[in-house]
PDB file of N, CA and C in Angstrom:
ATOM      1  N   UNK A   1       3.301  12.780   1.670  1.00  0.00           N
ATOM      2  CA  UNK A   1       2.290  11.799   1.460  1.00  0.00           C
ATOM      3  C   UNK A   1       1.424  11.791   2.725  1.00  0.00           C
ATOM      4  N   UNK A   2       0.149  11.754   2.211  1.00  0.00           N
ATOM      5  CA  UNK A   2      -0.443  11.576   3.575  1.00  0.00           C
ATOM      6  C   UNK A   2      -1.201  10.202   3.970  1.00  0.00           C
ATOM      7  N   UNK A   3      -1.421   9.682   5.301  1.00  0.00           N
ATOM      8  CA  UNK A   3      -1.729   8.085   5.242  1.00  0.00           C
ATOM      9  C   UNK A   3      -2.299   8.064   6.574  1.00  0.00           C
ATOM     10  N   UNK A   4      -3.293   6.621   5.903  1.00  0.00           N
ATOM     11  CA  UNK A   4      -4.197   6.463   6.999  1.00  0.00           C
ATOM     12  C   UNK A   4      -4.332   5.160   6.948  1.00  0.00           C
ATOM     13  N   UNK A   5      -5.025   4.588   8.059  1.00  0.00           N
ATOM     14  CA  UNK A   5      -5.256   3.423   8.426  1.00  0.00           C
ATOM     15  C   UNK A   5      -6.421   2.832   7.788  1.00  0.00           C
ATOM     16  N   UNK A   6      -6.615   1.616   7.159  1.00  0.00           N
ATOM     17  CA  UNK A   6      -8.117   1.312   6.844  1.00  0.00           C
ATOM     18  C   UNK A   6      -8.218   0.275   7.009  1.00  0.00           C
ATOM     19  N   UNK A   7      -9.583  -0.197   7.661  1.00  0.00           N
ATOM     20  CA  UNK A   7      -9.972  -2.055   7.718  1.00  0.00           C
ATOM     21  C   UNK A   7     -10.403  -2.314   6.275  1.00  0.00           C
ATOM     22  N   UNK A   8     -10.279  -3.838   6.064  1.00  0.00           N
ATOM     23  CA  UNK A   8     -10.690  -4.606   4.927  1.00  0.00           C
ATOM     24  C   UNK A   8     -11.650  -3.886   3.896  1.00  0.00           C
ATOM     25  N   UNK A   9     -12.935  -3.300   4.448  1.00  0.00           N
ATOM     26  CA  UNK A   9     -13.396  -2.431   3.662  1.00  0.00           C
ATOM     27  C   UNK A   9     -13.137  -1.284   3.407  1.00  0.00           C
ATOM     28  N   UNK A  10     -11.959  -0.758   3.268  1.00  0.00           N
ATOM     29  CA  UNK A  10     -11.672   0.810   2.920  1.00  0.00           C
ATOM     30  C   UNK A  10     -12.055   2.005   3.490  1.00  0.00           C
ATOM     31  N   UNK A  11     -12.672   1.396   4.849  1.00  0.00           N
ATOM     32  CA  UNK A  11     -13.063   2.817   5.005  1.00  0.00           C
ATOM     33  C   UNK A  11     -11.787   2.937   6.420  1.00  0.00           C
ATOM     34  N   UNK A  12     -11.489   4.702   6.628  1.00  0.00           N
ATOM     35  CA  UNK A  12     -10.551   4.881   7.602  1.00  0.00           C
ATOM     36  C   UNK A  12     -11.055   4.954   8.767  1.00  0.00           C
ATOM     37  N   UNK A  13      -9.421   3.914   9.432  1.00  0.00           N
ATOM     38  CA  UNK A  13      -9.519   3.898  11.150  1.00  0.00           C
ATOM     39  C   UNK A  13      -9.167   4.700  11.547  1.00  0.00           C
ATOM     40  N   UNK A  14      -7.725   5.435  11.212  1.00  0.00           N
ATOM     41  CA  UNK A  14      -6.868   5.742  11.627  1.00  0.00           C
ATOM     42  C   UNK A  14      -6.234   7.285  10.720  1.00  0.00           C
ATOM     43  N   UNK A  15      -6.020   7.856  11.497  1.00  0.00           N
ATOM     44  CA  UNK A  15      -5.458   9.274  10.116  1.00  0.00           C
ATOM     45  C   UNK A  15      -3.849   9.826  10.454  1.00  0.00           C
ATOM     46  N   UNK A  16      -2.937   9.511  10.275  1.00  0.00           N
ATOM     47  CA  UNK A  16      -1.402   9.281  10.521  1.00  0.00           C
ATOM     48  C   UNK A  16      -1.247  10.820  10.098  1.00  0.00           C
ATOM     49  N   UNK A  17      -1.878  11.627   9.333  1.00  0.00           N
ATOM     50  CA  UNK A  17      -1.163  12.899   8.855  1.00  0.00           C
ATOM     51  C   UNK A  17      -0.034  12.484   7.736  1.00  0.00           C
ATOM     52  N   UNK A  18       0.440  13.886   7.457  1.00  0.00           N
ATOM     53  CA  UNK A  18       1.479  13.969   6.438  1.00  0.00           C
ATOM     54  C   UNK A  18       2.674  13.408   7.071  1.00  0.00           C
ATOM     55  N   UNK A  19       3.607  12.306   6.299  1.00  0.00           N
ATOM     56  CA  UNK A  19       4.575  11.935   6.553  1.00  0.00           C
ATOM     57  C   UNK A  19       5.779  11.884   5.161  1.00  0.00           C
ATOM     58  N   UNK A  20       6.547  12.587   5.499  1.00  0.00           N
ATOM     59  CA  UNK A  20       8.102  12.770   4.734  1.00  0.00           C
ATOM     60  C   UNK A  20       9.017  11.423   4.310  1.00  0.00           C
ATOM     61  N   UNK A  21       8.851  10.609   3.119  1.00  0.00           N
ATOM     62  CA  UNK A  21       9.766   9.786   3.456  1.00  0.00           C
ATOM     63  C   UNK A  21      11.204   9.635   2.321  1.00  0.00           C
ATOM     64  N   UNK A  22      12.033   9.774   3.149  1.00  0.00           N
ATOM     65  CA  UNK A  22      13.386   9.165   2.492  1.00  0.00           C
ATOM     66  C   UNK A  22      13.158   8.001   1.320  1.00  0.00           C
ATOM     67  N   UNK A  23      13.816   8.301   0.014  1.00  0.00           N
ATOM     68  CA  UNK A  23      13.626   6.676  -0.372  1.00  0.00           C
ATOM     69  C   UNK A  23      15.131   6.697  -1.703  1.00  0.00           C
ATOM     70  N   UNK A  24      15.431   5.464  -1.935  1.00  0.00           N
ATOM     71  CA  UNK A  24      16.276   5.459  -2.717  1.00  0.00           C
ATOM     72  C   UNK A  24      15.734   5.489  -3.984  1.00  0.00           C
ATOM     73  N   UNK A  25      16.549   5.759  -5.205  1.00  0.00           N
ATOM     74  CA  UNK A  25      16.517   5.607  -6.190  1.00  0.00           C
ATOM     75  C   UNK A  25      15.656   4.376  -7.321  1.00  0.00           C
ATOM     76  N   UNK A  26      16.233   3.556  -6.577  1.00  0.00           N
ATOM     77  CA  UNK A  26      14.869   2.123  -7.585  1.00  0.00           C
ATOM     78  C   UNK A  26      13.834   2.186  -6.495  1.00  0.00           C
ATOM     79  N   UNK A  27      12.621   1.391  -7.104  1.00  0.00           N
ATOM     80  CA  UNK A  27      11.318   1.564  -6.090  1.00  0.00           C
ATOM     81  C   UNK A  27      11.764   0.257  -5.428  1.00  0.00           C
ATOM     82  N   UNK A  28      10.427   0.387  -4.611  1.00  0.00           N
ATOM     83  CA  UNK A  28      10.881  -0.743  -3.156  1.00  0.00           C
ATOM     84  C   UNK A  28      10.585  -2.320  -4.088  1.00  0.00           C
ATOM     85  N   UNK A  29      10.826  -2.883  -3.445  1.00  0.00           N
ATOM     86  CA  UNK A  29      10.215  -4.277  -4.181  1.00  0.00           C
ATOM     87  C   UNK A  29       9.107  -4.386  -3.598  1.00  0.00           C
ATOM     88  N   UNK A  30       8.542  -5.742  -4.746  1.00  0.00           N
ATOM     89  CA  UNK A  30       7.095  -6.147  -4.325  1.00  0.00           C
ATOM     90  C   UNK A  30       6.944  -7.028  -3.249  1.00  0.00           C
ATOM     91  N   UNK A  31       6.243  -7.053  -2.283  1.00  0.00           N
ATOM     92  CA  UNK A  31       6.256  -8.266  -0.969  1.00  0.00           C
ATOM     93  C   UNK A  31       4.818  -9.204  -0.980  1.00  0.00           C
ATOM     94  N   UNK A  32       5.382  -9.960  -0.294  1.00  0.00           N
ATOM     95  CA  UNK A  32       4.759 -11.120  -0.822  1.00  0.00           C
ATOM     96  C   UNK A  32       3.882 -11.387   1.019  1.00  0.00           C
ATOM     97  N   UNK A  33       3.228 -10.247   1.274  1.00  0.00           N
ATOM     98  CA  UNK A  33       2.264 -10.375   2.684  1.00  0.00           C
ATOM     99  C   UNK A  33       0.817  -9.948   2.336  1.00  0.00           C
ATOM    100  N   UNK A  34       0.347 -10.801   3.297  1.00  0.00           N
ATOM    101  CA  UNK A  34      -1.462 -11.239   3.621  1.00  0.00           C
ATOM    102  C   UNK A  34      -1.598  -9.837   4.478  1.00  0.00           C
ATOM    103  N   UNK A  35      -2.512  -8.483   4.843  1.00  0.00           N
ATOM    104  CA  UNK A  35      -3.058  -8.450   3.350  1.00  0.00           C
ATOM    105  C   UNK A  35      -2.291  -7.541   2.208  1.00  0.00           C
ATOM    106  N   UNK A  36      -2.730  -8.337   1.166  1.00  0.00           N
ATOM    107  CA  UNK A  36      -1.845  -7.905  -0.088  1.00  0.00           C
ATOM    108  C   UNK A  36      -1.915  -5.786   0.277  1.00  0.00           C
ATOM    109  N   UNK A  37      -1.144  -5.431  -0.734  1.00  0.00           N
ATOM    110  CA  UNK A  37      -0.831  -4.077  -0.730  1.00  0.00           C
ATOM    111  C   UNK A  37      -1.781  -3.586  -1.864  1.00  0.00           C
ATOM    112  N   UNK A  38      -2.753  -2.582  -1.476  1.00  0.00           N
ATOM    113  CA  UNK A  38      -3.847  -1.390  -1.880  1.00  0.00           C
ATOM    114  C   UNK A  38      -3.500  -0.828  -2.876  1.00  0.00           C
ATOM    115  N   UNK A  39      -1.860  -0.348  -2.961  1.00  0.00           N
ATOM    116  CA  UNK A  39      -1.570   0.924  -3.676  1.00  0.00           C
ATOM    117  C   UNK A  39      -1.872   1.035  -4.574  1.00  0.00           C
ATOM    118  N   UNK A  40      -1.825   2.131  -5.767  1.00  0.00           N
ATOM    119  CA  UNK A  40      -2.246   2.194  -7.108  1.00  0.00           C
ATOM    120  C   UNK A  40      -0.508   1.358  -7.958  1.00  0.00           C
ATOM    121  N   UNK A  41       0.344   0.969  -7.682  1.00  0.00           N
ATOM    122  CA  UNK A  41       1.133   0.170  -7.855  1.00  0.00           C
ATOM    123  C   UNK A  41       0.874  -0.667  -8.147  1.00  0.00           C
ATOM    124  N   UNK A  42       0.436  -1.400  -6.822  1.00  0.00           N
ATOM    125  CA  UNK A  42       0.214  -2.835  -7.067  1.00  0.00           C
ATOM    126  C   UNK A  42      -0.847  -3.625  -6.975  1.00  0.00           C
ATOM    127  N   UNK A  43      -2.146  -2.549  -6.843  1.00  0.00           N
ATOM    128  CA  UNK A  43      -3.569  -2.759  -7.237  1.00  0.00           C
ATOM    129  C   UNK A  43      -3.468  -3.302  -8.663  1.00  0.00           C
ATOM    130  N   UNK A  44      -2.344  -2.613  -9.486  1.00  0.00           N
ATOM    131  CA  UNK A  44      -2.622  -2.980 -10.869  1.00  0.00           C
ATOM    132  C   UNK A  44      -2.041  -4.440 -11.635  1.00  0.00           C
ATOM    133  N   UNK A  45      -1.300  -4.655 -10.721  1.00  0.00           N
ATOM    134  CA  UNK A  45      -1.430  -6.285 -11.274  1.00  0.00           C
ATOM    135  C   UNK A  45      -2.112  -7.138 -11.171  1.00  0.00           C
ATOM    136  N   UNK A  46      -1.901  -8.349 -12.118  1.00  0.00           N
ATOM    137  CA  UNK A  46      -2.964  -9.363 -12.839  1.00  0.00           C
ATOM    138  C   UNK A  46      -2.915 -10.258 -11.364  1.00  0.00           C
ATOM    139  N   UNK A  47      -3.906 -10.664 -10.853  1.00  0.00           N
ATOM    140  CA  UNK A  47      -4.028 -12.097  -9.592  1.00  0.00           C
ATOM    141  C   UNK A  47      -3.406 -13.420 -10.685  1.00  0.00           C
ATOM    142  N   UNK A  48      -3.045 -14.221  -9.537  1.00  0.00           N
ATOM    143  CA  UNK A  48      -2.400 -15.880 -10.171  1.00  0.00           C
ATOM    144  C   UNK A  48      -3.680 -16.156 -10.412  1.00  0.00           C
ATOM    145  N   UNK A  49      -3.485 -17.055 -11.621  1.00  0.00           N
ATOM    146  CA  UNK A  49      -4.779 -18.275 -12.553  1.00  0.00           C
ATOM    147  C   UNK A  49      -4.471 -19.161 -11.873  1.00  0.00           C
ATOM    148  N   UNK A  50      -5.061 -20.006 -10.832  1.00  0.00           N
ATOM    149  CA  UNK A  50      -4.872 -21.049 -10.633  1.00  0.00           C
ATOM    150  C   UNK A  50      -5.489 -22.094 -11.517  1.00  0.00           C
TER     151      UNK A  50
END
């Protein structure tokens, strides 16, 4: 996977290169931190109706 750094507007700070990662079997859980997570994961859920 390769990964980079980005401010609020998407564009990159930072360019980390390719990184290898270990992972178990079920996916990670969802976390509940400010700012929310980008990924195509969890981009795809619905926001709370307040």
């Amino acid at each position: 996977m390769h990964v980079y750094r980005v401010n609020q507007d998407g564009a990159v700070t930072k360019d980390f290169g390719t990184v290898h990662v270990k992972g178990k079997e079920a996916p990670l859980p969802v976390r509940d931190a400010y700012p929310p997570c980008r990924c195509p994961r969890h981009r795809a859920a619905q926001a709370a109706v307040r």
